[in-house]
N, C-alpha and C. Protein backbone atom coordinates (compact mmCIF):
# COMPACT_ATOMS: atom_id res chain seq x y z
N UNK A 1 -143.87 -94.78 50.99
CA UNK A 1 -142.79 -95.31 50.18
C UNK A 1 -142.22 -94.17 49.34
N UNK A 2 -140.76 -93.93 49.32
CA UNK A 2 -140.14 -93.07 48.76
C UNK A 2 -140.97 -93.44 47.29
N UNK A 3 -140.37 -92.08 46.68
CA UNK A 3 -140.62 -92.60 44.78
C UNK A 3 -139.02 -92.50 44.45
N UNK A 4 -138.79 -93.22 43.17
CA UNK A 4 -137.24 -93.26 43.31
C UNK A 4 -136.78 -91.83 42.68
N UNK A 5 -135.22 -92.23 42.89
CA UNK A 5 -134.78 -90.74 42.63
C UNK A 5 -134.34 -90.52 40.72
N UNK A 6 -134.13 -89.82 40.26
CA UNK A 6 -134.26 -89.47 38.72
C UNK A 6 -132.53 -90.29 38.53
N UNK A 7 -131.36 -90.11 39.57
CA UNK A 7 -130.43 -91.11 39.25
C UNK A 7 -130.66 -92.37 39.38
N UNK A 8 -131.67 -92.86 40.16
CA UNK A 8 -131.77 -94.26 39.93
C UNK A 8 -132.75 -94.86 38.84
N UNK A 9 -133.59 -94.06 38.42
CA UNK A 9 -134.21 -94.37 37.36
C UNK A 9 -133.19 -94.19 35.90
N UNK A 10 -132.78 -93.29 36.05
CA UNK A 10 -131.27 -93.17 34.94
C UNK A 10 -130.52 -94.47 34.68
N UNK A 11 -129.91 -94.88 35.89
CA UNK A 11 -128.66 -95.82 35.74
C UNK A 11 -129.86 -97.21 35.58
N UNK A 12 -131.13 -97.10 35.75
CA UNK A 12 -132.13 -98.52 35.70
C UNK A 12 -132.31 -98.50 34.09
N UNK A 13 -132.38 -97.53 33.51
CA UNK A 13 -132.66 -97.30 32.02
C UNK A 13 -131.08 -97.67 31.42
N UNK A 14 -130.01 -97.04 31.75
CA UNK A 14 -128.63 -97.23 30.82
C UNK A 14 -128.67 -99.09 31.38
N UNK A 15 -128.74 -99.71 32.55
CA UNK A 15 -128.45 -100.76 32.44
C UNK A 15 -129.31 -101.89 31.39
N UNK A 16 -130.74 -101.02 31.21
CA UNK A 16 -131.69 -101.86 30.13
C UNK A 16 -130.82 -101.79 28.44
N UNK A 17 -130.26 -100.80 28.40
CA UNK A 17 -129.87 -100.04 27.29
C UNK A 17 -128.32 -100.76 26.67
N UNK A 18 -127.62 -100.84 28.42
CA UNK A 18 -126.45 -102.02 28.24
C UNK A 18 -126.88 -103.29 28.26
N UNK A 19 -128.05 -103.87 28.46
CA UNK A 19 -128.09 -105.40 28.26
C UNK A 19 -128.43 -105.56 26.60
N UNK A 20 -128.92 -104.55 26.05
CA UNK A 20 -129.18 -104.99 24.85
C UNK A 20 -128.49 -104.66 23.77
N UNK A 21 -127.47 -104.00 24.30
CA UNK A 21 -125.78 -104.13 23.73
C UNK A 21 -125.53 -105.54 23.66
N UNK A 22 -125.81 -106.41 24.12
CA UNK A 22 -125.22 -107.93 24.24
C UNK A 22 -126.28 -109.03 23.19
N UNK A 23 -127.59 -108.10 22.93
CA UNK A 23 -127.88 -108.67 22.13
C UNK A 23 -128.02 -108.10 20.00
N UNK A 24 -127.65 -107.07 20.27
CA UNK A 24 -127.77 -106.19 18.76
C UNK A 24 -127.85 -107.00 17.81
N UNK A 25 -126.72 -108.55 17.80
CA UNK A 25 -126.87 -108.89 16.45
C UNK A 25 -128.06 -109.39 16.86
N UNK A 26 -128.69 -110.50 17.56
CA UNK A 26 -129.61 -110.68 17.27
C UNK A 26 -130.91 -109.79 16.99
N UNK A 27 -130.99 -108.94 17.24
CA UNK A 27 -131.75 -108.26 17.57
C UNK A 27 -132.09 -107.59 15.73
N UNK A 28 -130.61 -107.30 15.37
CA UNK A 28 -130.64 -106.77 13.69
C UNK A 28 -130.86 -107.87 12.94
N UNK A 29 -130.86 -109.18 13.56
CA UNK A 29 -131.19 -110.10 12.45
C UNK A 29 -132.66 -110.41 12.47
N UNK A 30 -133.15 -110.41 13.52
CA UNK A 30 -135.23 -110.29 13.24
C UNK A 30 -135.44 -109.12 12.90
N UNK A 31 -134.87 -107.72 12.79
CA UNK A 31 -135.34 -106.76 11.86
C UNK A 31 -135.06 -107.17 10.52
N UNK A 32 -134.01 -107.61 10.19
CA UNK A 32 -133.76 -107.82 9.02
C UNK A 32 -134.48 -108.82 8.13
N UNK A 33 -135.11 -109.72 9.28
CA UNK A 33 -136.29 -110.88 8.43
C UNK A 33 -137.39 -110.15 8.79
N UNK A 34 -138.10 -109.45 9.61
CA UNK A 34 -139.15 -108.93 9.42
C UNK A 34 -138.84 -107.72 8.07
N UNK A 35 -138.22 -107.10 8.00
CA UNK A 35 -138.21 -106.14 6.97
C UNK A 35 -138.33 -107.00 5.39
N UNK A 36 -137.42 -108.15 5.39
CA UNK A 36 -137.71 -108.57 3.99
C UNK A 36 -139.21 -109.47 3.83
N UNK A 37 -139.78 -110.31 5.05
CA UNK A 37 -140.94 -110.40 4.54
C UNK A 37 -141.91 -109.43 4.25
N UNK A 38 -141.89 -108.09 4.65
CA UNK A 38 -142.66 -107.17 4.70
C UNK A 38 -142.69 -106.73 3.60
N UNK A 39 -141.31 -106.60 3.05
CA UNK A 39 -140.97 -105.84 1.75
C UNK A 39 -141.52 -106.69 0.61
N UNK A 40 -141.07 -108.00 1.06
CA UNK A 40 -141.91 -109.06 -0.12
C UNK A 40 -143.50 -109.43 -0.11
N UNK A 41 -143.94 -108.61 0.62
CA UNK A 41 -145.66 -108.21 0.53
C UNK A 41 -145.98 -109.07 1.54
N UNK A 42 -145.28 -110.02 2.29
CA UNK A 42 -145.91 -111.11 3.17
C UNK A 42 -146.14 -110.66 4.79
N UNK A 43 -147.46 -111.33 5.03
CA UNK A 43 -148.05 -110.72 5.98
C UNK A 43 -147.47 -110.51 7.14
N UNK A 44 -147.28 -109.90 8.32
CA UNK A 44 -146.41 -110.01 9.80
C UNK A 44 -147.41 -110.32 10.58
N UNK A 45 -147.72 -111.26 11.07
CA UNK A 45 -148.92 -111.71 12.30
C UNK A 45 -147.94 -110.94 14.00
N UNK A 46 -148.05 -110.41 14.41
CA UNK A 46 -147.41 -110.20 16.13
C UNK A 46 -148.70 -110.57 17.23
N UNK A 47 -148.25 -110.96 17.72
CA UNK A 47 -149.09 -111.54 19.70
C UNK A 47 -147.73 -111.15 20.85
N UNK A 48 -148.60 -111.38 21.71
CA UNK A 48 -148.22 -111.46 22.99
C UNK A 48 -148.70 -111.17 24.42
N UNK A 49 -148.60 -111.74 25.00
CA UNK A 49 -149.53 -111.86 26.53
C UNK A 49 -149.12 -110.33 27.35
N UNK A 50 -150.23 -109.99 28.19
CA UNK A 50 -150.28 -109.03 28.64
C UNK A 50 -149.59 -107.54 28.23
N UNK A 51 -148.23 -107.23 29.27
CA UNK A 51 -147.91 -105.67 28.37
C UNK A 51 -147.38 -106.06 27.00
N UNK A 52 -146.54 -107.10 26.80
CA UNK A 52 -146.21 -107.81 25.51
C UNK A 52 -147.27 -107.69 24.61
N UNK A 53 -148.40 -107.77 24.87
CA UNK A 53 -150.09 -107.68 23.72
C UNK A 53 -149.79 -106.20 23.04
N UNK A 54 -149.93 -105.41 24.30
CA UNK A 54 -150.18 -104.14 24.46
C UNK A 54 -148.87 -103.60 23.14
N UNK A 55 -147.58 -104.41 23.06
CA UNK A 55 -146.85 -103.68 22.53
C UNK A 55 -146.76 -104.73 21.35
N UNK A 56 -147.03 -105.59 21.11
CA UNK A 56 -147.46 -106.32 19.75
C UNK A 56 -148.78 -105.55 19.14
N UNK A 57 -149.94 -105.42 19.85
CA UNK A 57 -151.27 -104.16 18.95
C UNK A 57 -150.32 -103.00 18.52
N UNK A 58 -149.36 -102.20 19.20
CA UNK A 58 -148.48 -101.09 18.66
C UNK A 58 -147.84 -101.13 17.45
N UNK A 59 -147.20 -102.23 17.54
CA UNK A 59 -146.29 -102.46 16.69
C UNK A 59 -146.77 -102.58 15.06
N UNK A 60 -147.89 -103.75 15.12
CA UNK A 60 -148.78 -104.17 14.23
C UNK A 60 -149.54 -102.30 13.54
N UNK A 61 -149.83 -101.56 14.59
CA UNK A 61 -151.03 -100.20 14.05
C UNK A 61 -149.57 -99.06 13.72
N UNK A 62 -148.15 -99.35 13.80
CA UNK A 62 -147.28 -98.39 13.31
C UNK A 62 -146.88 -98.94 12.30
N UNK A 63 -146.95 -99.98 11.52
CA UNK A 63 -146.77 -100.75 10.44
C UNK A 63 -148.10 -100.20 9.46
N UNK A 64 -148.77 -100.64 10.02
CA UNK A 64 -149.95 -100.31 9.15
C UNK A 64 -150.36 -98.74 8.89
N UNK A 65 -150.08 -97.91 9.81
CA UNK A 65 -150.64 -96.60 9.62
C UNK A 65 -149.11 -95.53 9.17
N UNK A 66 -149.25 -94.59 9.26
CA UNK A 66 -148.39 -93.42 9.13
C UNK A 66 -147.96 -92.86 10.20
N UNK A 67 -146.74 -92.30 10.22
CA UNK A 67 -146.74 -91.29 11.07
C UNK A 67 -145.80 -89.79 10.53
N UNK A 68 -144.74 -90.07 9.74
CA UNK A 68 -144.19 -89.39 9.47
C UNK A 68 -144.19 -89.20 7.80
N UNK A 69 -144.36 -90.19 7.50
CA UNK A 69 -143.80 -90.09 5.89
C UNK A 69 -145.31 -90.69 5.07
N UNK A 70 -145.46 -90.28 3.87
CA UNK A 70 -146.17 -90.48 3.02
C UNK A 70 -146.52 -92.25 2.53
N UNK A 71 -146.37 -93.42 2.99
CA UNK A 71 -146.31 -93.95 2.59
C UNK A 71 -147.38 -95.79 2.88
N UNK A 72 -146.93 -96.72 1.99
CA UNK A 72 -148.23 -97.35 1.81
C UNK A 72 -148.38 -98.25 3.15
N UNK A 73 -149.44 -98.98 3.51
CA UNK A 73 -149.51 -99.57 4.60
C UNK A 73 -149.13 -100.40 4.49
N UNK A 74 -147.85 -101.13 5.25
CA UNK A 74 -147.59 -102.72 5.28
C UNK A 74 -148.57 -103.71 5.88
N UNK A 75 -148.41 -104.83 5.51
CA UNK A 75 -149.26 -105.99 5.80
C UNK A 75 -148.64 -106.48 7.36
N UNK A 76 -149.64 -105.89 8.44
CA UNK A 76 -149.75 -106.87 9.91
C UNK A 76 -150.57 -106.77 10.55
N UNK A 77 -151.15 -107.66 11.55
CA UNK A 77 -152.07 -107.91 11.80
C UNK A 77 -151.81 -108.31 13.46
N UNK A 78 -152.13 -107.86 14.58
CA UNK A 78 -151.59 -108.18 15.91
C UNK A 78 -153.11 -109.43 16.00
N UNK A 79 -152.33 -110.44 17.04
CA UNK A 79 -153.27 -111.33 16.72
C UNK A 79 -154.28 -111.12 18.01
N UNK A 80 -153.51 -110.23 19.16
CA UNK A 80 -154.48 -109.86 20.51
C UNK A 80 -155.46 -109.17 19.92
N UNK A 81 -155.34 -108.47 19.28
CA UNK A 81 -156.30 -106.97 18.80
C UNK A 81 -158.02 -107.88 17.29
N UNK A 82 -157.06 -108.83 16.85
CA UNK A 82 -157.88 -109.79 15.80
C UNK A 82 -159.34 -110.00 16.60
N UNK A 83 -159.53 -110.70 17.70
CA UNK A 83 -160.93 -110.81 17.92
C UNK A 83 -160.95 -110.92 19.52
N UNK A 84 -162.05 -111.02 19.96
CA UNK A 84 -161.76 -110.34 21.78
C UNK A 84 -161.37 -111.95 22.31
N UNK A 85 -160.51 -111.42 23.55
CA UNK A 85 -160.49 -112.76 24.46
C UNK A 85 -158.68 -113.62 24.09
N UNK A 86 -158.13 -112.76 23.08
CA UNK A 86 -157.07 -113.13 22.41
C UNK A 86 -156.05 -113.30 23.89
N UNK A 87 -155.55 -112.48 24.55
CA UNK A 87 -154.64 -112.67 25.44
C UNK A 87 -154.74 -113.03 26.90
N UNK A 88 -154.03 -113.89 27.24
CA UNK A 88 -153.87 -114.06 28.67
C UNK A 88 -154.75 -115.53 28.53
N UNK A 89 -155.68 -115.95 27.26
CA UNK A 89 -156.17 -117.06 27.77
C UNK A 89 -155.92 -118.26 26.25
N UNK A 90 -156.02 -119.35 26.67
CA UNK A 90 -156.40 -120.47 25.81
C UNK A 90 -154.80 -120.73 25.78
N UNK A 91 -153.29 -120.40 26.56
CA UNK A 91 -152.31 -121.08 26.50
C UNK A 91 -151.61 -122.05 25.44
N UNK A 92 -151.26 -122.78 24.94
CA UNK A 92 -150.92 -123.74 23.95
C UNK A 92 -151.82 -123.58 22.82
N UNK A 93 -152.87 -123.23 22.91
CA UNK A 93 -154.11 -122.78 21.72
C UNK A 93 -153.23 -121.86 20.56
N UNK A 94 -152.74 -120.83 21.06
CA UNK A 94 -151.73 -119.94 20.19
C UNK A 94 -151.69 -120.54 19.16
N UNK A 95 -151.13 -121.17 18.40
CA UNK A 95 -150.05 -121.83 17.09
C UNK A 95 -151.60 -122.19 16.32
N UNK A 96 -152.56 -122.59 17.10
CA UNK A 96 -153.61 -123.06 16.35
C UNK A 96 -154.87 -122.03 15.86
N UNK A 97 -154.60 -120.74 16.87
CA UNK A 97 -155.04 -119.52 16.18
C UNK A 97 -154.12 -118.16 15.39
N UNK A 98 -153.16 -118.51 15.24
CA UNK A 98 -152.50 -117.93 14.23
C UNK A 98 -152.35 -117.96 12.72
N UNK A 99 -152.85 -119.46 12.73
CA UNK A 99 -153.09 -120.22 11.49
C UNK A 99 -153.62 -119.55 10.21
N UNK A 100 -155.37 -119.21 10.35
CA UNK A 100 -156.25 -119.05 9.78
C UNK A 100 -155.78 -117.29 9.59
N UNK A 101 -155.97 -117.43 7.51
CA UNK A 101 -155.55 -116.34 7.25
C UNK A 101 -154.03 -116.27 6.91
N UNK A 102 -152.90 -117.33 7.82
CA UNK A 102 -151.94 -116.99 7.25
C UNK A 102 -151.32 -117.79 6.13
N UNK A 103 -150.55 -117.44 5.45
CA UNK A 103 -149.66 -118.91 4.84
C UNK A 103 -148.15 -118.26 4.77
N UNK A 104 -147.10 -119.75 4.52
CA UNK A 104 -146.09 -119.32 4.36
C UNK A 104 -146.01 -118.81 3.47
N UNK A 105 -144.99 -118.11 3.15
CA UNK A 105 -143.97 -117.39 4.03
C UNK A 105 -144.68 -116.42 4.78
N UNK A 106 -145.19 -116.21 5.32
CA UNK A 106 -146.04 -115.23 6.30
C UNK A 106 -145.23 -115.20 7.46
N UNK A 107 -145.36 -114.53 8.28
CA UNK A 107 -144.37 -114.28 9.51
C UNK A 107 -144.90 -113.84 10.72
N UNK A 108 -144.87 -114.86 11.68
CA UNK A 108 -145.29 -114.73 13.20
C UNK A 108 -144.08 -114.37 14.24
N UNK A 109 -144.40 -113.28 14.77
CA UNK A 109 -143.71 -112.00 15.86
C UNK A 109 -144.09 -112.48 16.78
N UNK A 110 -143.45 -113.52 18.13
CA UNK A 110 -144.30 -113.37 19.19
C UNK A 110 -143.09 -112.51 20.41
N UNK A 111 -144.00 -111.21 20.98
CA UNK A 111 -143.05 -110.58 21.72
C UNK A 111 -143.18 -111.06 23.30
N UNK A 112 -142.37 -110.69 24.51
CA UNK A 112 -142.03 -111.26 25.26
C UNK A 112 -141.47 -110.76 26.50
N UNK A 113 -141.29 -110.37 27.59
CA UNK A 113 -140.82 -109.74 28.34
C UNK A 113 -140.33 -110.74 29.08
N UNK A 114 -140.44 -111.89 29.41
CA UNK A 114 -139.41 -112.90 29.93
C UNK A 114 -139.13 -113.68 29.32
N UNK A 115 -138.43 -114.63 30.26
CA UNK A 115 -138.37 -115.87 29.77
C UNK A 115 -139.53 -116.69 28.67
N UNK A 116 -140.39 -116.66 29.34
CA UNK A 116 -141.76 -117.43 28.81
C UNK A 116 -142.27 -118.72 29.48
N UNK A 117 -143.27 -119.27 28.43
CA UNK A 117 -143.27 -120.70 29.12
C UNK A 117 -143.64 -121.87 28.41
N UNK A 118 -143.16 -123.14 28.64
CA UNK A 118 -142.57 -123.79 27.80
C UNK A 118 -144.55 -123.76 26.69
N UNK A 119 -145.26 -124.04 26.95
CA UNK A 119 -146.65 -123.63 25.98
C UNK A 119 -146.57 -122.51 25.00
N UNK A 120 -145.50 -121.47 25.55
CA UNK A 120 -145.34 -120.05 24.48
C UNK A 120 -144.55 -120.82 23.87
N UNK A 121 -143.23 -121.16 24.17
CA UNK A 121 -142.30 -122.08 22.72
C UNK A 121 -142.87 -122.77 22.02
N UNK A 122 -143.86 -123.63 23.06
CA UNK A 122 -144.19 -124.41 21.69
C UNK A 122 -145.09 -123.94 20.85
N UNK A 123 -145.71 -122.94 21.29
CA UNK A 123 -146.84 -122.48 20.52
C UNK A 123 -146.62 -121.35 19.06
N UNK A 124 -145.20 -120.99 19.35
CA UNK A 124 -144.21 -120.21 18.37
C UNK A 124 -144.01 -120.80 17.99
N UNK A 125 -143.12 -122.19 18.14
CA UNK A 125 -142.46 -122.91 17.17
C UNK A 125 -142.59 -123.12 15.88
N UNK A 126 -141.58 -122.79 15.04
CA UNK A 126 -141.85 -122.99 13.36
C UNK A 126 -141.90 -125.28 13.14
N UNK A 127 -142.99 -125.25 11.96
CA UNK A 127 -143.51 -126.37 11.97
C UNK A 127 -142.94 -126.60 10.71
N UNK A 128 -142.08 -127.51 10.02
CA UNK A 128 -141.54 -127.53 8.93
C UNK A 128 -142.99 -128.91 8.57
């Protein structure tokens, strides 16, 4: 099997790069609520199943740690990385292990590479 060529990996990257041109505002408006709960000391919980885990544990250990600048650790906590066995299993369970530890206004990140499935919605879903 060929490996692809560096133009088709190019124009595969600008088209990822143009789809999310279509979403910016949304996209600046969950930075913009994750940044103010953060700023208001409240905790950021992130999950997510498989490479989604992988980049919710990231997200959660560049919040918390340093890299460039001098400064204090924000409050998050990835919920795959919390205790073993977190991803890929217990489906609809989610919402009921996110719980413990948090309160409102606290803030649950769940990331995503597709669609999903209807157990991930509901298991995100905000509970008034």
């Amino acid at each position: 099997m060929p490996s692809p060529s560096f133009q088709s990996q190019l124009d595969a990257g600008l088209a990822v790069l143009q789809s999310l041109a279509g979403q910016a505002q949304q996209i600046e408006r969950i930075a913009a609520t994750v940044r103010d709960a953060l700023l208001a000391g409240h905790m950021l919980f992130t999950c997510g199943n498989g490479g989604s885990a992988t980049d919710a544990q990231h997200l959660a250990e560049e919040l918390i740690g340093r890299y460039r600048a001098n400064r204090r650790a924000l409050p998050a906590i990835a919920l795959t990385a919390a205790r073993p066995g977190r991803s890929g299993a217990g489906g609809g369970q989610r919402r009921h292990r996110a719980h413990p530890g948090g309160a409102p206004p606290d803030l649950a990140l769940h990331l995503r590479a597709g669609r999903g499935s209807r157990a991930e919605d509901r298991a995100t879903r905000t509970e008034d």
